[in-house]
PDB file of N, CA and C in Angstrom:
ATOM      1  N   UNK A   1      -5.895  -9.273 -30.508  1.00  0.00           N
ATOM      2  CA  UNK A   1      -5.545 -10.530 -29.875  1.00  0.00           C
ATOM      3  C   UNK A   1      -4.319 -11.084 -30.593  1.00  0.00           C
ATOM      4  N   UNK A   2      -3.193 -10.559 -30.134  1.00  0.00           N
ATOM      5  CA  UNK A   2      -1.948 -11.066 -30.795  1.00  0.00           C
ATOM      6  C   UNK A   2      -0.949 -11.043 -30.103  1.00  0.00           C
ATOM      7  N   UNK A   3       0.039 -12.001 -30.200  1.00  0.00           N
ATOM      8  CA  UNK A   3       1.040 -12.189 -29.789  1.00  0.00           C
ATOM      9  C   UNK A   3       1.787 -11.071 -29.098  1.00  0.00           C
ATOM     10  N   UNK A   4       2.054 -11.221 -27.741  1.00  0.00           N
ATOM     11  CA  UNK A   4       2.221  -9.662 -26.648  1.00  0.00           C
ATOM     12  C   UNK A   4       0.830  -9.029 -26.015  1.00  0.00           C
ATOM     13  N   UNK A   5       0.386  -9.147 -26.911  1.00  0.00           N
ATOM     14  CA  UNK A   5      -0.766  -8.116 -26.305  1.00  0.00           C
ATOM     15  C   UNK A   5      -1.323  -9.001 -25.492  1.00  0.00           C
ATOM     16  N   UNK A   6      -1.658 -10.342 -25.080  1.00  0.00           N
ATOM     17  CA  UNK A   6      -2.789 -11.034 -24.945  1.00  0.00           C
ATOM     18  C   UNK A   6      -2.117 -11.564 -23.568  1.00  0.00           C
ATOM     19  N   UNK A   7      -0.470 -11.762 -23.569  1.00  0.00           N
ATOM     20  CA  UNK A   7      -0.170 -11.528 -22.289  1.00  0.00           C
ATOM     21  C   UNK A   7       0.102 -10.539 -21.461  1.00  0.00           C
ATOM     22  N   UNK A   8       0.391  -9.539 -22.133  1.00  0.00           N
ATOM     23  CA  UNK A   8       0.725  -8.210 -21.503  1.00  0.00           C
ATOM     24  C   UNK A   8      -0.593  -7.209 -20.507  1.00  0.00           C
ATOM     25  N   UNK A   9      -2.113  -7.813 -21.490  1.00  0.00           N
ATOM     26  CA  UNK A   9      -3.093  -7.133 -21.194  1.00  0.00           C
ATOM     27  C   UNK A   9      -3.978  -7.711 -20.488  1.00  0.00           C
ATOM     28  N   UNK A  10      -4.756  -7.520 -19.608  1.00  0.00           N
ATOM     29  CA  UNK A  10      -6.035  -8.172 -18.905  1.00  0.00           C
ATOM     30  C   UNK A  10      -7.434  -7.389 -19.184  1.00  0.00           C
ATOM     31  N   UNK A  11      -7.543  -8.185 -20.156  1.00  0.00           N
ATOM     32  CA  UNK A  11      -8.889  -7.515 -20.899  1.00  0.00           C
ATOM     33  C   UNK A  11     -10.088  -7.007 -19.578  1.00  0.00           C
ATOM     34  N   UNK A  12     -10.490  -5.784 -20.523  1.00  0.00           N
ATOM     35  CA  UNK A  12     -11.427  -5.243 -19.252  1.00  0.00           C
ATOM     36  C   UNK A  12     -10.993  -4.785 -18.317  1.00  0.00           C
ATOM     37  N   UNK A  13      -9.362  -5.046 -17.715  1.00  0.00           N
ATOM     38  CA  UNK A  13      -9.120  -4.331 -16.374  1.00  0.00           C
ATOM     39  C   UNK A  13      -7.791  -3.250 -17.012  1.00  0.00           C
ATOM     40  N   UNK A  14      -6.571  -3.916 -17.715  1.00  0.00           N
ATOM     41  CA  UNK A  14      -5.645  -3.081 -17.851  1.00  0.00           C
ATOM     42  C   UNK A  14      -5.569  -2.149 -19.368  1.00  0.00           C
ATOM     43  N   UNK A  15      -7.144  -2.468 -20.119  1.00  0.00           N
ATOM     44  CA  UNK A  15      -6.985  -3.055 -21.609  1.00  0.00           C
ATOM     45  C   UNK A  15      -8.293  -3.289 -21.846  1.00  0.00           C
ATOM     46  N   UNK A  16      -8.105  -3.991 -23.911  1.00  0.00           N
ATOM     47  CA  UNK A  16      -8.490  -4.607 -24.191  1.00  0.00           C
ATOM     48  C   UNK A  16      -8.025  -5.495 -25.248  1.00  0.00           C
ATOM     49  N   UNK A  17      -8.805  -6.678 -25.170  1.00  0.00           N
ATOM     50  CA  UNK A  17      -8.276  -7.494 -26.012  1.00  0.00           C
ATOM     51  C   UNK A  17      -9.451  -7.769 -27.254  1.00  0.00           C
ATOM     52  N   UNK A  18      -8.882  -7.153 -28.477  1.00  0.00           N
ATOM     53  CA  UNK A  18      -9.758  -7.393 -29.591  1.00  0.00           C
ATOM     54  C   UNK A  18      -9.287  -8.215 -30.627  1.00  0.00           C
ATOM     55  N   UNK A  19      -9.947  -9.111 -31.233  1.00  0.00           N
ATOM     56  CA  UNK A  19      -9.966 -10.146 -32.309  1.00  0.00           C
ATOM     57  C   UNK A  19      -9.714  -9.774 -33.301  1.00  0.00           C
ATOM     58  N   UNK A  20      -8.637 -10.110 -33.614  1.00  0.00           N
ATOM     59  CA  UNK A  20      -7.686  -9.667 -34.849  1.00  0.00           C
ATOM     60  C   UNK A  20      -9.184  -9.647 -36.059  1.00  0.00           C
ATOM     61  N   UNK A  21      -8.683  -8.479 -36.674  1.00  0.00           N
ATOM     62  CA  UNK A  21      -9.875  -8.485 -38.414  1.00  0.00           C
ATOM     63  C   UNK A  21     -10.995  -7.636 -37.651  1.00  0.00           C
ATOM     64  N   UNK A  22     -11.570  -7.690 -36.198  1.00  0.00           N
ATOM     65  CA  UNK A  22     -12.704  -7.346 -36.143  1.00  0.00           C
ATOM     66  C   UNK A  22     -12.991  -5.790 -35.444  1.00  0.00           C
ATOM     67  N   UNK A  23     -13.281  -4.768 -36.836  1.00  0.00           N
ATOM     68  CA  UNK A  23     -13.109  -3.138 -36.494  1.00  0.00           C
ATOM     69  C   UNK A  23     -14.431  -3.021 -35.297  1.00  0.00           C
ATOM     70  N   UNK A  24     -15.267  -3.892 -35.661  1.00  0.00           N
ATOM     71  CA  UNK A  24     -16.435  -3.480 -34.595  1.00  0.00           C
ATOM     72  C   UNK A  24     -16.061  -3.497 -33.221  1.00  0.00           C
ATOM     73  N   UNK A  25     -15.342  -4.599 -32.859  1.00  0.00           N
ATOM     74  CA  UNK A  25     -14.823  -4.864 -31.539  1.00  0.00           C
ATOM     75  C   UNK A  25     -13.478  -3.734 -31.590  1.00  0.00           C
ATOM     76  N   UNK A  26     -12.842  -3.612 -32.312  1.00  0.00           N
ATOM     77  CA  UNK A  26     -11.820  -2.308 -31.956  1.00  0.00           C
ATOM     78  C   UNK A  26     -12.898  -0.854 -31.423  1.00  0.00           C
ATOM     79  N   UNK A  27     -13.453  -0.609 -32.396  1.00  0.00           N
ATOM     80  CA  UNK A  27     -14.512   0.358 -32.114  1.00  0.00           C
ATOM     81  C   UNK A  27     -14.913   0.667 -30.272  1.00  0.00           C
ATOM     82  N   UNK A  28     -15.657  -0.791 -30.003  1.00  0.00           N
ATOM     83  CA  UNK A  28     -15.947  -0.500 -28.934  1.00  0.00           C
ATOM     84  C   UNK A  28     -15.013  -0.088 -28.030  1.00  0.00           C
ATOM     85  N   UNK A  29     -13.865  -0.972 -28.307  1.00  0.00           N
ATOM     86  CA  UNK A  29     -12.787  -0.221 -27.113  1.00  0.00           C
ATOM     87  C   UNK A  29     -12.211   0.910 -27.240  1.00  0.00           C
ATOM     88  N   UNK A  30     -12.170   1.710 -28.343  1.00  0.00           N
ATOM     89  CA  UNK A  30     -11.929   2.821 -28.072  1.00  0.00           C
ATOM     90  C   UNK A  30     -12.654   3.555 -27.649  1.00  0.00           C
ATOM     91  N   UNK A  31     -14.113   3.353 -28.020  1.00  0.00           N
ATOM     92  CA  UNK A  31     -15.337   3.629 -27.143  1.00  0.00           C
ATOM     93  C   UNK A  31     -15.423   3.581 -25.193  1.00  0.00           C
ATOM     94  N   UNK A  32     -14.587   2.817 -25.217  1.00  0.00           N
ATOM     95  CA  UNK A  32     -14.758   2.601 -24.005  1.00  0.00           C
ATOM     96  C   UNK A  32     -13.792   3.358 -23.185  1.00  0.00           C
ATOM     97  N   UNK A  33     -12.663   3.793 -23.881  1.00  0.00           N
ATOM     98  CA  UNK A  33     -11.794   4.885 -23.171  1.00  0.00           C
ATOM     99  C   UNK A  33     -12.032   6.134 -23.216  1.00  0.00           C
ATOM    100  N   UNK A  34     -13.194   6.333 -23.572  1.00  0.00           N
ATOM    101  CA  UNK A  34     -13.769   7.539 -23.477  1.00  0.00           C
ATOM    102  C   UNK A  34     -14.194   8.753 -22.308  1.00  0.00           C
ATOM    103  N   UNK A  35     -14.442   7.652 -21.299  1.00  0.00           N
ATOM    104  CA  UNK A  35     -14.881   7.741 -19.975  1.00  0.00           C
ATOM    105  C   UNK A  35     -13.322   8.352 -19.510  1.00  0.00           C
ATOM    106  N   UNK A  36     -12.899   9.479 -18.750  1.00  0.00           N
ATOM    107  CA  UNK A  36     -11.454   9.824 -18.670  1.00  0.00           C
ATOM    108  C   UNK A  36     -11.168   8.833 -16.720  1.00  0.00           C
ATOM    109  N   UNK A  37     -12.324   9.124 -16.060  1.00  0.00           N
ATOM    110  CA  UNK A  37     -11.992   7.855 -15.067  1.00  0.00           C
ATOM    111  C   UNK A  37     -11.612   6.514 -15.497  1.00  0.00           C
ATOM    112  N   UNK A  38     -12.211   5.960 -15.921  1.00  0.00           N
ATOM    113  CA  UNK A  38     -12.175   4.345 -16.451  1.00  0.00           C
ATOM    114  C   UNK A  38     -11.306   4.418 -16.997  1.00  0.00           C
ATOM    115  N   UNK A  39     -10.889   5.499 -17.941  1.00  0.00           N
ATOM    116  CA  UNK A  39      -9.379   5.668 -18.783  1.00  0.00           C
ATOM    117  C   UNK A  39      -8.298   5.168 -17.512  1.00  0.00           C
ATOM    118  N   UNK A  40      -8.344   6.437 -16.596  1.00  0.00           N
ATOM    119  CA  UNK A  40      -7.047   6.757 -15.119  1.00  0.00           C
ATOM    120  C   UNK A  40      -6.855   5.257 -14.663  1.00  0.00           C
ATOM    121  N   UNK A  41      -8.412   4.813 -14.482  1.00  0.00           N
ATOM    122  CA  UNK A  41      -8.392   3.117 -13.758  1.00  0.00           C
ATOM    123  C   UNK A  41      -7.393   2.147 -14.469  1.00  0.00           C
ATOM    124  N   UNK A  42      -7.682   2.393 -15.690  1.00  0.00           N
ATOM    125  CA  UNK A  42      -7.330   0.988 -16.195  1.00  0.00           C
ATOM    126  C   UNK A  42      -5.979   1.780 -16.431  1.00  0.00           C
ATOM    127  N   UNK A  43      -5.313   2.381 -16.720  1.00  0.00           N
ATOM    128  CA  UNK A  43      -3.802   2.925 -17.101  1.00  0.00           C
ATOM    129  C   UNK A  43      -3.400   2.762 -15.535  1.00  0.00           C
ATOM    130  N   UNK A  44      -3.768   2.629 -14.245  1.00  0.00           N
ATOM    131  CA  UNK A  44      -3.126   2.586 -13.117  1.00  0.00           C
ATOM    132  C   UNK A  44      -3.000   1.422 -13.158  1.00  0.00           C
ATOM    133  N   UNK A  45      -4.265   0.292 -12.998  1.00  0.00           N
ATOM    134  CA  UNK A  45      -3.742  -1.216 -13.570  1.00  0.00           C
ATOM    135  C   UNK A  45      -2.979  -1.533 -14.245  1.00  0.00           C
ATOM    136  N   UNK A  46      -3.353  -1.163 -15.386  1.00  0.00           N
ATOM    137  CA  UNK A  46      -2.103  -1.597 -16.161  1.00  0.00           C
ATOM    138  C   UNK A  46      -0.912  -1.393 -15.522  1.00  0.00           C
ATOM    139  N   UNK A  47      -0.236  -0.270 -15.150  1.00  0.00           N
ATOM    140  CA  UNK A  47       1.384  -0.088 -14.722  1.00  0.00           C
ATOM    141  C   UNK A  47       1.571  -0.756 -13.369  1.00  0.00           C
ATOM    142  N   UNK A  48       0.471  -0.885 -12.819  1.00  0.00           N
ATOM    143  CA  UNK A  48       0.743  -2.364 -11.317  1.00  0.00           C
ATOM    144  C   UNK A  48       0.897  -3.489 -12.152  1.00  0.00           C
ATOM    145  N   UNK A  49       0.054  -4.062 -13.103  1.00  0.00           N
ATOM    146  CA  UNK A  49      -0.085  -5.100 -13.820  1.00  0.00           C
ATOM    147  C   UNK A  49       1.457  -5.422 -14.444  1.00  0.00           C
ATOM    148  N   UNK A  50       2.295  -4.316 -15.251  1.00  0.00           N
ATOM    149  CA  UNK A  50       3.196  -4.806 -15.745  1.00  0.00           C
ATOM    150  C   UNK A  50       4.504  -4.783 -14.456  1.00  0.00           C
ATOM    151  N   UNK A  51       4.532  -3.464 -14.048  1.00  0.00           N
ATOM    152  CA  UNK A  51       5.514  -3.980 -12.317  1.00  0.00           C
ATOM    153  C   UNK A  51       5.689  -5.240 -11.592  1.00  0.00           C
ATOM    154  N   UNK A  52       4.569  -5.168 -11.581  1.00  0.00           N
ATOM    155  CA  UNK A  52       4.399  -7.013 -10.701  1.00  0.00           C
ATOM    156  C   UNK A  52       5.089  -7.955 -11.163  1.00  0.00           C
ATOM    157  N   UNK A  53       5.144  -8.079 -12.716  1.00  0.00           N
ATOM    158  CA  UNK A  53       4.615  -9.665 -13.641  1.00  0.00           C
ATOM    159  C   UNK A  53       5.860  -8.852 -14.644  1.00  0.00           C
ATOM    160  N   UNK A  54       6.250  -7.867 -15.238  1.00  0.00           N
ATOM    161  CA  UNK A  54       6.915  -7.977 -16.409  1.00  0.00           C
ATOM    162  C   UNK A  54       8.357  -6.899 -15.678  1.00  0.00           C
ATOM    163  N   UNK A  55       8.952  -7.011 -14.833  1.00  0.00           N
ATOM    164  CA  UNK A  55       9.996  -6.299 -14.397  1.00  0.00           C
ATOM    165  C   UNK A  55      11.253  -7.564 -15.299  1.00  0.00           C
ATOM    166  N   UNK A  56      12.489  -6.517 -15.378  1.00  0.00           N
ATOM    167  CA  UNK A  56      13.713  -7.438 -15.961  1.00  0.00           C
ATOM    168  C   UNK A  56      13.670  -8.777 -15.206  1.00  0.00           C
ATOM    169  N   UNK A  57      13.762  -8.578 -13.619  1.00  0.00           N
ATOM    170  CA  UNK A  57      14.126  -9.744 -12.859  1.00  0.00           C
ATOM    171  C   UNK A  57      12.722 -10.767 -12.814  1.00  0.00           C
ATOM    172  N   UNK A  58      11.670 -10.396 -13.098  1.00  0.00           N
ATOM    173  CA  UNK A  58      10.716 -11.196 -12.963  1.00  0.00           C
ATOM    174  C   UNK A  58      10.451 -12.384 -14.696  1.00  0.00           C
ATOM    175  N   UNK A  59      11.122 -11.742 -15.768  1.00  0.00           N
ATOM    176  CA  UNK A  59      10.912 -11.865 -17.109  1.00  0.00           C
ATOM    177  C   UNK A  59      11.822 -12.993 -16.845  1.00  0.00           C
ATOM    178  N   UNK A  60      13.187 -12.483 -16.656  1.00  0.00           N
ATOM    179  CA  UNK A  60      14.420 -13.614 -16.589  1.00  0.00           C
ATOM    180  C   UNK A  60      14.155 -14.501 -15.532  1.00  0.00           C
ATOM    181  N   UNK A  61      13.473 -14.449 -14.556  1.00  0.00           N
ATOM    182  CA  UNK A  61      13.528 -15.645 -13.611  1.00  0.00           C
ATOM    183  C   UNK A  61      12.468 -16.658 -14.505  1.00  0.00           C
ATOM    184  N   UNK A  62      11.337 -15.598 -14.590  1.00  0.00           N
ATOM    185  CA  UNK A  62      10.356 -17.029 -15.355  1.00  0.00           C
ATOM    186  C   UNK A  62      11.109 -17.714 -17.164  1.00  0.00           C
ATOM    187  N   UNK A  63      11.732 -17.199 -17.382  1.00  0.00           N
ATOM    188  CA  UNK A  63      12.357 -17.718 -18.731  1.00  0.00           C
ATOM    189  C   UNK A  63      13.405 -18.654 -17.828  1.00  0.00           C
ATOM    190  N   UNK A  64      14.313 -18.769 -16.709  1.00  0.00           N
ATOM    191  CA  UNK A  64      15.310 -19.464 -16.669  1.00  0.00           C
ATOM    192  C   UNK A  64      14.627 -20.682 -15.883  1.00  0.00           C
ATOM    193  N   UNK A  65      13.538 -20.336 -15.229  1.00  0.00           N
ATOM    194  CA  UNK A  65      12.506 -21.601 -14.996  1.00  0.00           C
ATOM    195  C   UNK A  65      11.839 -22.148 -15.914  1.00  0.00           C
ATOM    196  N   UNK A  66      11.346 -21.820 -17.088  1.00  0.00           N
ATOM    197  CA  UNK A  66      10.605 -22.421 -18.228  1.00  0.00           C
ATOM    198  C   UNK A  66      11.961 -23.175 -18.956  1.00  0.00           C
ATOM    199  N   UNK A  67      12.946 -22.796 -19.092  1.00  0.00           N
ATOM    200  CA  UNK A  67      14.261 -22.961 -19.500  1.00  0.00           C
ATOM    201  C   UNK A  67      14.757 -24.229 -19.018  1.00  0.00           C
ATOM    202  N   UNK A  68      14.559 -24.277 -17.757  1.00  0.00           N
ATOM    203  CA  UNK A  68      15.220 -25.460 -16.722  1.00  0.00           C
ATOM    204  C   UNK A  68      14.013 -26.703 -16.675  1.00  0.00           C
ATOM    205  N   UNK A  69      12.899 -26.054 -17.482  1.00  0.00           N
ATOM    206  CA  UNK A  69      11.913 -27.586 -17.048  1.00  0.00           C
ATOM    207  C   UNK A  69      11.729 -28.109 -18.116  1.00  0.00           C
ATOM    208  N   UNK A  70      12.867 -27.297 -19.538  1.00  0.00           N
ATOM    209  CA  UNK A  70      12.211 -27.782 -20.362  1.00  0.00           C
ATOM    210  C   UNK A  70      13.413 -28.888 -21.306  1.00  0.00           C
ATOM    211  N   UNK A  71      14.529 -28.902 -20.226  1.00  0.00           N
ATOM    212  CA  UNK A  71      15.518 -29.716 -20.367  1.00  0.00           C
ATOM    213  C   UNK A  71      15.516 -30.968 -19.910  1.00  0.00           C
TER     214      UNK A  71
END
């Protein structure tokens, strides 16, 4: 759970998101990519997930709008 990851990832669907310090909760998620479907699932999410939401033109439009409201 750190800075990038926590927007980049949608815990449970593209990912996971584990609590910094805590190996038990890392554990499980690597546990959980074990499954090589659920692996395919969530790595296809993920790359819709970042297409959608993190393309150049989508990064710079929302920065020149956060930019413009915050003047």
């Amino acid at each position: 759970n750190a800075t990038g990851c926590r927007d980049s990832v949608i815990d449970g669907l593209t990912g996971f998101i584990c609590p910094s310090g805590d190996p038990s909760s890392l554990r499980e998620a690597f546990e959980g990519l074990t499954d090589p479907v659920a692996r395919h699932t969530r790595g296809l999410a993920g790359r819709q997930w970042v297409a959608q939401n993190f393309s150049n033109d989508t990064v710079w439009r929302n920065l020149l709008t956060y930019l413009r409201s915050s003047a």
